[in-house]
N, C-alpha and C. Protein backbone atom coordinates (compact mmCIF):
# COMPACT_ATOMS: atom_id res chain seq x y z
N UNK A 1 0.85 -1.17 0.00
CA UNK A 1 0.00 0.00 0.00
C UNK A 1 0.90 1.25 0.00
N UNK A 2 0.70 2.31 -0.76
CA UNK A 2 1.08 3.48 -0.63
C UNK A 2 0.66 4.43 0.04
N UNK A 3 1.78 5.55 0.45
CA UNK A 3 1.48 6.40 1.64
C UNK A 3 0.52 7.43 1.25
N UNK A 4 -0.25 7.78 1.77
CA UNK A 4 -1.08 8.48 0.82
C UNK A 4 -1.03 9.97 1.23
N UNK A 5 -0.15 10.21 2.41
CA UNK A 5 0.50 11.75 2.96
C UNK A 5 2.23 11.54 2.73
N UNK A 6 2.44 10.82 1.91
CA UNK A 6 4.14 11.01 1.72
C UNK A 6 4.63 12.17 1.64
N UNK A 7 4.37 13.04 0.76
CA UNK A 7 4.74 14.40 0.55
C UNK A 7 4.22 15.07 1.59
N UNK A 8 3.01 15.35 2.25
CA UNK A 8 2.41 15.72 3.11
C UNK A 8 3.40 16.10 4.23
N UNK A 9 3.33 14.61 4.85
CA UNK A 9 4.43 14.45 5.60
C UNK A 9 5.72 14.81 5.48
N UNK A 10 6.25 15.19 4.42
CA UNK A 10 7.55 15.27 4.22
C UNK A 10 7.71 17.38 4.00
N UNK A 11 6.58 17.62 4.02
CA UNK A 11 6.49 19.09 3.84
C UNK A 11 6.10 19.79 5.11
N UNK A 12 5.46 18.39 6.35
CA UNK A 12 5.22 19.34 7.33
C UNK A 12 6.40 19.02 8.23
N UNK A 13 7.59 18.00 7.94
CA UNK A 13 9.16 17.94 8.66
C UNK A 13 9.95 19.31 8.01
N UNK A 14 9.93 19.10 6.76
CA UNK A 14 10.79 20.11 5.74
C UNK A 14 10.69 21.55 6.14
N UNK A 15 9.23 21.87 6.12
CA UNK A 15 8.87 23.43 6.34
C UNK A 15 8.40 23.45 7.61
N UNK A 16 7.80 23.23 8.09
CA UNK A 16 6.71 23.81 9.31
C UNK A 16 7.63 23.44 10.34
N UNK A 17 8.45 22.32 10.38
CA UNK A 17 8.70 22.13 12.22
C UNK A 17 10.20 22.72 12.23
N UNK A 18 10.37 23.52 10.95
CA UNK A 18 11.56 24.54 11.05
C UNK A 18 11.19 25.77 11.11
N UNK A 19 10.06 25.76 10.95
CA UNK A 19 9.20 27.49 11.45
C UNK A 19 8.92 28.37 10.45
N UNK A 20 9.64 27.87 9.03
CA UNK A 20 9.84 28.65 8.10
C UNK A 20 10.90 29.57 8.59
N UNK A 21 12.11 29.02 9.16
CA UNK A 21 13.44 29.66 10.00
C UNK A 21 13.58 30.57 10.89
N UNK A 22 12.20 30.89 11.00
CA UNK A 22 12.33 31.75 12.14
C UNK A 22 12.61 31.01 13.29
N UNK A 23 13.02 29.58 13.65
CA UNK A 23 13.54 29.55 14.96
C UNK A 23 14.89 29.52 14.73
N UNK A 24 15.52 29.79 13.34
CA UNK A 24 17.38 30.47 13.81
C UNK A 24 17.59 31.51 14.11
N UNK A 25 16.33 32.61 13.77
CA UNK A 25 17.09 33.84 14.28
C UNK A 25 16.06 34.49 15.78
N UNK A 26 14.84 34.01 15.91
CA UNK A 26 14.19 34.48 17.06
C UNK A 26 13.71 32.98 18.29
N UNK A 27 13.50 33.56 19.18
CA UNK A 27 12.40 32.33 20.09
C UNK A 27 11.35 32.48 19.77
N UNK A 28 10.39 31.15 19.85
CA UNK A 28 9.33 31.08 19.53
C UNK A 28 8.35 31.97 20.42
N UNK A 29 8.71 32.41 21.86
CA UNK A 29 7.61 33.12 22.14
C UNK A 29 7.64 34.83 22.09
N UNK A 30 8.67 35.50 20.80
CA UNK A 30 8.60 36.12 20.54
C UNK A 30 8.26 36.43 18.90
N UNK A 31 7.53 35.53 18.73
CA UNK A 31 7.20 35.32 17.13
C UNK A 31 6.36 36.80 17.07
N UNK A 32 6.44 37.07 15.82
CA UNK A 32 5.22 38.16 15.46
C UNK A 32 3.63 37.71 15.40
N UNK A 33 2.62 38.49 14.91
CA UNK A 33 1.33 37.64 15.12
C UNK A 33 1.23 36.66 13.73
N UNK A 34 1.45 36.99 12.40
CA UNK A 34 1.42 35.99 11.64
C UNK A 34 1.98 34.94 12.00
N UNK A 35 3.43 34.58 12.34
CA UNK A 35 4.10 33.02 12.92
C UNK A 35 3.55 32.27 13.92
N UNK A 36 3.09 33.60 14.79
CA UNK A 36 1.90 32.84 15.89
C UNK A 36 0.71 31.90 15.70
N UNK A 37 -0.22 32.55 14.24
CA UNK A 37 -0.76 31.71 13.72
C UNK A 37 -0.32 30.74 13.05
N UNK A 38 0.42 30.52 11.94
CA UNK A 38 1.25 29.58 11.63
C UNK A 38 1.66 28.90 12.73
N UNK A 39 2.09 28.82 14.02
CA UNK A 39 2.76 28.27 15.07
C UNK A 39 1.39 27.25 15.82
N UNK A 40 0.31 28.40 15.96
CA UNK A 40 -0.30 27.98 17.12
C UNK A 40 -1.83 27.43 16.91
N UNK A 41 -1.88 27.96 14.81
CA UNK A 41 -3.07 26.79 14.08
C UNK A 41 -2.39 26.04 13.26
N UNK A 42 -2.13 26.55 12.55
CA UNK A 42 -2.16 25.68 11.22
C UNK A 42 -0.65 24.78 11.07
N UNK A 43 0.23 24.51 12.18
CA UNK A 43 1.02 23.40 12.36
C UNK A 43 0.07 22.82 13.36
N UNK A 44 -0.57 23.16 14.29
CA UNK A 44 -0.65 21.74 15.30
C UNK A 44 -2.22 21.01 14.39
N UNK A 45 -2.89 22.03 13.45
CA UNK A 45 -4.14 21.61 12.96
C UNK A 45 -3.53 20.66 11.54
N UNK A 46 -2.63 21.11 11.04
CA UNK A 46 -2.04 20.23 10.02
C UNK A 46 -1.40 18.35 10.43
N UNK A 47 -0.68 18.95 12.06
CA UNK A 47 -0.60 17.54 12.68
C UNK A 47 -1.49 16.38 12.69
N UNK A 48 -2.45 17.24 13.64
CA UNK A 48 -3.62 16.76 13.80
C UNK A 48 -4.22 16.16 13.09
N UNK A 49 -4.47 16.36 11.97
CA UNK A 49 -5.14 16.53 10.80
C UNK A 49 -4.44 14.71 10.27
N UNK A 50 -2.85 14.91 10.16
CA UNK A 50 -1.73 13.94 9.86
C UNK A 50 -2.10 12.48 10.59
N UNK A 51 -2.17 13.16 12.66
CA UNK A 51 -2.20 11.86 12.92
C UNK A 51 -3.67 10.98 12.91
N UNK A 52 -4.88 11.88 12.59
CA UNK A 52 -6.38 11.17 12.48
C UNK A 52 -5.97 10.19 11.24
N UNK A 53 -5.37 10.17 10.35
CA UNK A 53 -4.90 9.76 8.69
C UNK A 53 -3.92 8.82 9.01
N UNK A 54 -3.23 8.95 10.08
CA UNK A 54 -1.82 7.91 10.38
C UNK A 54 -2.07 7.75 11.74
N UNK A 55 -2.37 7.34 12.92
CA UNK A 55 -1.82 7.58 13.75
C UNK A 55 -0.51 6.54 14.05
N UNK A 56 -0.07 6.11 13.73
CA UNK A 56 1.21 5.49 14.19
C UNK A 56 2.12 6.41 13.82
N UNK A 57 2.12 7.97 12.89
CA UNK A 57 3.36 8.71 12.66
C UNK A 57 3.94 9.23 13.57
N UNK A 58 5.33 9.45 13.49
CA UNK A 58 6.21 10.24 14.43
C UNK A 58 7.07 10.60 13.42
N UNK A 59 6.63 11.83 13.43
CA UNK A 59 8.35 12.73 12.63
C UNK A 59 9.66 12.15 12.38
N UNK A 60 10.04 11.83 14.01
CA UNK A 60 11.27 11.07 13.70
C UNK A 60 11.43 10.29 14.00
N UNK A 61 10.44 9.44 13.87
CA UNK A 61 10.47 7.84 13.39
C UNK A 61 10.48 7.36 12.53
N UNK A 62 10.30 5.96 12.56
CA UNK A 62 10.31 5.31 11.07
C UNK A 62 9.29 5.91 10.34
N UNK A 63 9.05 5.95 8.90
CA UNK A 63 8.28 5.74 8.03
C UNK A 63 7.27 4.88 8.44
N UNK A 64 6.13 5.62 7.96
CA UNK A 64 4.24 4.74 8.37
C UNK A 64 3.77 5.45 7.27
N UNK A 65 3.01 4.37 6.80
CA UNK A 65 1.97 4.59 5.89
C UNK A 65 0.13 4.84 6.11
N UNK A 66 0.16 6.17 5.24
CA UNK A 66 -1.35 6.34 5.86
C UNK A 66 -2.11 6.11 4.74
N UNK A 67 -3.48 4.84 5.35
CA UNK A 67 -4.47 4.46 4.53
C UNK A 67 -5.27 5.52 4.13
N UNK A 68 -5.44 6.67 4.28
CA UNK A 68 -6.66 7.82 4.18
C UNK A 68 -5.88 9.01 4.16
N UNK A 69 -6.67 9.55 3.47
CA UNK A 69 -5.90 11.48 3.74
C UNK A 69 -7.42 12.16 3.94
N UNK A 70 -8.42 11.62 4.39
CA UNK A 70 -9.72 12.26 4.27
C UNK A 70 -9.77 13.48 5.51
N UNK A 71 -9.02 13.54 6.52
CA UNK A 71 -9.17 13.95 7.86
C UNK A 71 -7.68 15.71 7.28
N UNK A 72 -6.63 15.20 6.43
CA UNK A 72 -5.81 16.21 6.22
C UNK A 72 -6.66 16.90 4.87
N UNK A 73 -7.48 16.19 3.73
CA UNK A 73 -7.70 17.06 2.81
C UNK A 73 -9.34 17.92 3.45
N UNK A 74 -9.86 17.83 4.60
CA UNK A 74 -10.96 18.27 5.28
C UNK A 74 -10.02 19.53 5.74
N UNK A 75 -9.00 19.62 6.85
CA UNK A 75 -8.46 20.21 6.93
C UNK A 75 -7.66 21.86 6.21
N UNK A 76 -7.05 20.89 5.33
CA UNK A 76 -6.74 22.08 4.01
C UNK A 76 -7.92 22.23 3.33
N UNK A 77 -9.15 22.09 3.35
CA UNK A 77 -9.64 22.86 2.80
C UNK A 77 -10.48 24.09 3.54
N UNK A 78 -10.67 23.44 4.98
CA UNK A 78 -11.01 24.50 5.93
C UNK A 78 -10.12 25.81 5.79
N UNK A 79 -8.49 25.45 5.42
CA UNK A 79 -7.78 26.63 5.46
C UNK A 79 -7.60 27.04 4.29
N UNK A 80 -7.98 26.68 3.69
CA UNK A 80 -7.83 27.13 1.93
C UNK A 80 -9.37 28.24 2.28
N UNK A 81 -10.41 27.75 2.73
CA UNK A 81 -11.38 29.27 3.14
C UNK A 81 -11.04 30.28 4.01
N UNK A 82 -10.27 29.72 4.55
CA UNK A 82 -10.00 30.47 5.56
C UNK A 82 -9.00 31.75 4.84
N UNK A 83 -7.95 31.22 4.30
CA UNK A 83 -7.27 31.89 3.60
C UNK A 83 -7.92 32.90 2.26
N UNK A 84 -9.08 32.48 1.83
CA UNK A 84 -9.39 32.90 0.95
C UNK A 84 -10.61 34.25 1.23
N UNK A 85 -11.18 34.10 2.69
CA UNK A 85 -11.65 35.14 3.75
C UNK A 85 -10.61 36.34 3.74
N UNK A 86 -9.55 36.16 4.50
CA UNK A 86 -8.23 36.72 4.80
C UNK A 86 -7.84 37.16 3.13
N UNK A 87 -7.36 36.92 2.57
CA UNK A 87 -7.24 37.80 1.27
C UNK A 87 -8.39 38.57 0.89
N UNK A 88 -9.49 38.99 1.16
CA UNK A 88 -10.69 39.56 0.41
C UNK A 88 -10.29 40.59 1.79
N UNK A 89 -10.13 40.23 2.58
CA UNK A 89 -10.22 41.38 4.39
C UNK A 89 -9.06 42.15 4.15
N UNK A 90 -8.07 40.89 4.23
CA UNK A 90 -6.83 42.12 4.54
C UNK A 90 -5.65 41.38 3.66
N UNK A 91 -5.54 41.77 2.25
CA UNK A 91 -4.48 41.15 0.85
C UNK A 91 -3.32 41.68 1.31
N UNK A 92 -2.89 42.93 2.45
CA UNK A 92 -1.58 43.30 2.30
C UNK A 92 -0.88 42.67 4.09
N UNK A 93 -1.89 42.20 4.46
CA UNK A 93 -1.76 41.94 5.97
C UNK A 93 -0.21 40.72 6.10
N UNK A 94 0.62 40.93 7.06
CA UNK A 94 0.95 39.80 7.19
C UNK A 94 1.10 38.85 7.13
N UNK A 95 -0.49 38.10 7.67
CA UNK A 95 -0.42 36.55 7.90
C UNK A 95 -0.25 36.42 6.59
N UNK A 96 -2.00 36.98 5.63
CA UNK A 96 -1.87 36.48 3.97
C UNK A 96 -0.62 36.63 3.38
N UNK A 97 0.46 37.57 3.23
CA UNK A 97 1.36 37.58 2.50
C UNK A 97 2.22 36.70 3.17
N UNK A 98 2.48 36.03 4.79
CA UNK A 98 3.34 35.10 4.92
C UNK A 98 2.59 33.57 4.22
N UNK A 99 1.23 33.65 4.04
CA UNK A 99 0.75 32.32 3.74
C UNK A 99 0.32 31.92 2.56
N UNK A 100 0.43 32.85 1.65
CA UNK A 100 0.21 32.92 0.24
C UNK A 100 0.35 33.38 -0.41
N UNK A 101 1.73 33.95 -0.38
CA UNK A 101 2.42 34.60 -1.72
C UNK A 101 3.90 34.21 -1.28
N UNK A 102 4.62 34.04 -2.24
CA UNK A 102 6.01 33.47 -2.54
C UNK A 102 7.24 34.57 -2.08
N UNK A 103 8.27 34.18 -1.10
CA UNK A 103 8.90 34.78 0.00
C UNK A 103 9.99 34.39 -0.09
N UNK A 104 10.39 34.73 0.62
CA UNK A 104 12.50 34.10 0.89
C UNK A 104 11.91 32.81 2.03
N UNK A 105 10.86 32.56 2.34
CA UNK A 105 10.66 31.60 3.50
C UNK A 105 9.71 30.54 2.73
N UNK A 106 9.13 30.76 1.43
CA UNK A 106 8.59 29.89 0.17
C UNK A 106 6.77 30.64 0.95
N UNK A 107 6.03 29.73 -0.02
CA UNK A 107 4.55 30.12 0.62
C UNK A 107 3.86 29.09 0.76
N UNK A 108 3.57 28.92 2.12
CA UNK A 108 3.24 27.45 2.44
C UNK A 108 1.86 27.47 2.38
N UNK A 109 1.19 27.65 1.71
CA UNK A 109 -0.05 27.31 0.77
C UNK A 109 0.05 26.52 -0.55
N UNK A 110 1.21 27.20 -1.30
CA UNK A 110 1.41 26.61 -2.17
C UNK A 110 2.18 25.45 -2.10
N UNK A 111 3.24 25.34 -1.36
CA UNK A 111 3.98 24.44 -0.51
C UNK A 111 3.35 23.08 -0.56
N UNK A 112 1.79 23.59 0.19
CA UNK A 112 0.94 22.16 1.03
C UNK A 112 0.46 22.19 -0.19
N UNK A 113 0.07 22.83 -1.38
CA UNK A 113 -1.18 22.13 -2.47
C UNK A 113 -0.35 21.24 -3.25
N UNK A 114 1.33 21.88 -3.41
CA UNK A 114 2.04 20.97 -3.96
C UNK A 114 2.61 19.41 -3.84
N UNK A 115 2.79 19.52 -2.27
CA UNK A 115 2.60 18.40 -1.42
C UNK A 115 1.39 17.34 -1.86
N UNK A 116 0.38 18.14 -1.66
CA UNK A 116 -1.13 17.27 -2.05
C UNK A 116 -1.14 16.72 -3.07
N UNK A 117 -0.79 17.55 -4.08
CA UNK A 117 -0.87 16.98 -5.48
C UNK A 117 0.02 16.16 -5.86
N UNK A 118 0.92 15.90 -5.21
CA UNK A 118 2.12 14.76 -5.27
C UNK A 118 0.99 14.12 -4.52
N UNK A 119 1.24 13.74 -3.37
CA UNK A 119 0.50 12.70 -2.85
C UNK A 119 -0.99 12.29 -3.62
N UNK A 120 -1.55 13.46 -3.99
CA UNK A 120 -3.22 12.65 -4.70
C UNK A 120 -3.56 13.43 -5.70
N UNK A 121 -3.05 13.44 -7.15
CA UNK A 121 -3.69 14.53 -8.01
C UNK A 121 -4.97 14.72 -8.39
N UNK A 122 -5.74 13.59 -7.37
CA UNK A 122 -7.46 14.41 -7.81
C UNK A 122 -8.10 14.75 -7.04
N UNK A 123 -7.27 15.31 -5.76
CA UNK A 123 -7.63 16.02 -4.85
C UNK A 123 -8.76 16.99 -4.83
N UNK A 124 -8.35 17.80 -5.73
CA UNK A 124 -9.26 19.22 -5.95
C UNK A 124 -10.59 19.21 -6.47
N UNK A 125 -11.00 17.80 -7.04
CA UNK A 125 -12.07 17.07 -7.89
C UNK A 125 -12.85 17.04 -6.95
N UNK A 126 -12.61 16.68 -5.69
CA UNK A 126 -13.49 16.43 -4.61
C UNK A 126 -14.42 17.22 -3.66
């Protein structure tokens, strides 16, 4: 059986539990308010999201394969509205420009759809 969050998984070790680098140059409990969100939804809701789909994963453990992605693509799409609220409110704000538009830190919207679409290209069909 194939993993069906391989990339998934491999984008929320790669990007998210490095902060998008802000933990080389600051502490986390001096993040600004965009990283805060990034910090304090949409990594532990992306986890979350990971271990309903896997639960046997651990970051840095072995490799596990997840039978379902139904619980992570529910997820991203909650934040794909969410995000898409937040651009119509406020397009020059922070969070949106840290979460969806392309940066020296990448844009982890696009990041995760790319992820997805490796892992399931008929994601968006659904």
């Amino acid at each position: 059986m194939a993993d069906k969050l391989k990339h998934i998984k491999n984008f929320f070790v790669a990007n998210v539990l490095d902060g998008f680098g802000s933990r080389r140059y600051i502490g986390h409990h001096d993040l600004d308010p965009a990283r805060k969100y990034i910090h304090n939804y949409a990594v532990p809701g992306l986890y979350a999201a990971i271990m309903t789909d896997d639960p046997d994963y651990d970051p840095q453990g072995a490799p596990t394969e997840a039978a379902t992605n139904a619980a992570t693509l529910a997820w991203v799409s909650d934040l794909q509205r969410d995000m898409q609220s937040l651009g119509r409110i406020d397009p020059h704000g922070d969070l949106y420009l840290m979460m969806c538009t392309p940066g020296a830190t990448g844009c982890f919207m696009d990041d995760l759809y790319a992820a997805l679409d490796a892992d399931d290209p008929g994601w968006r069909s659904r």
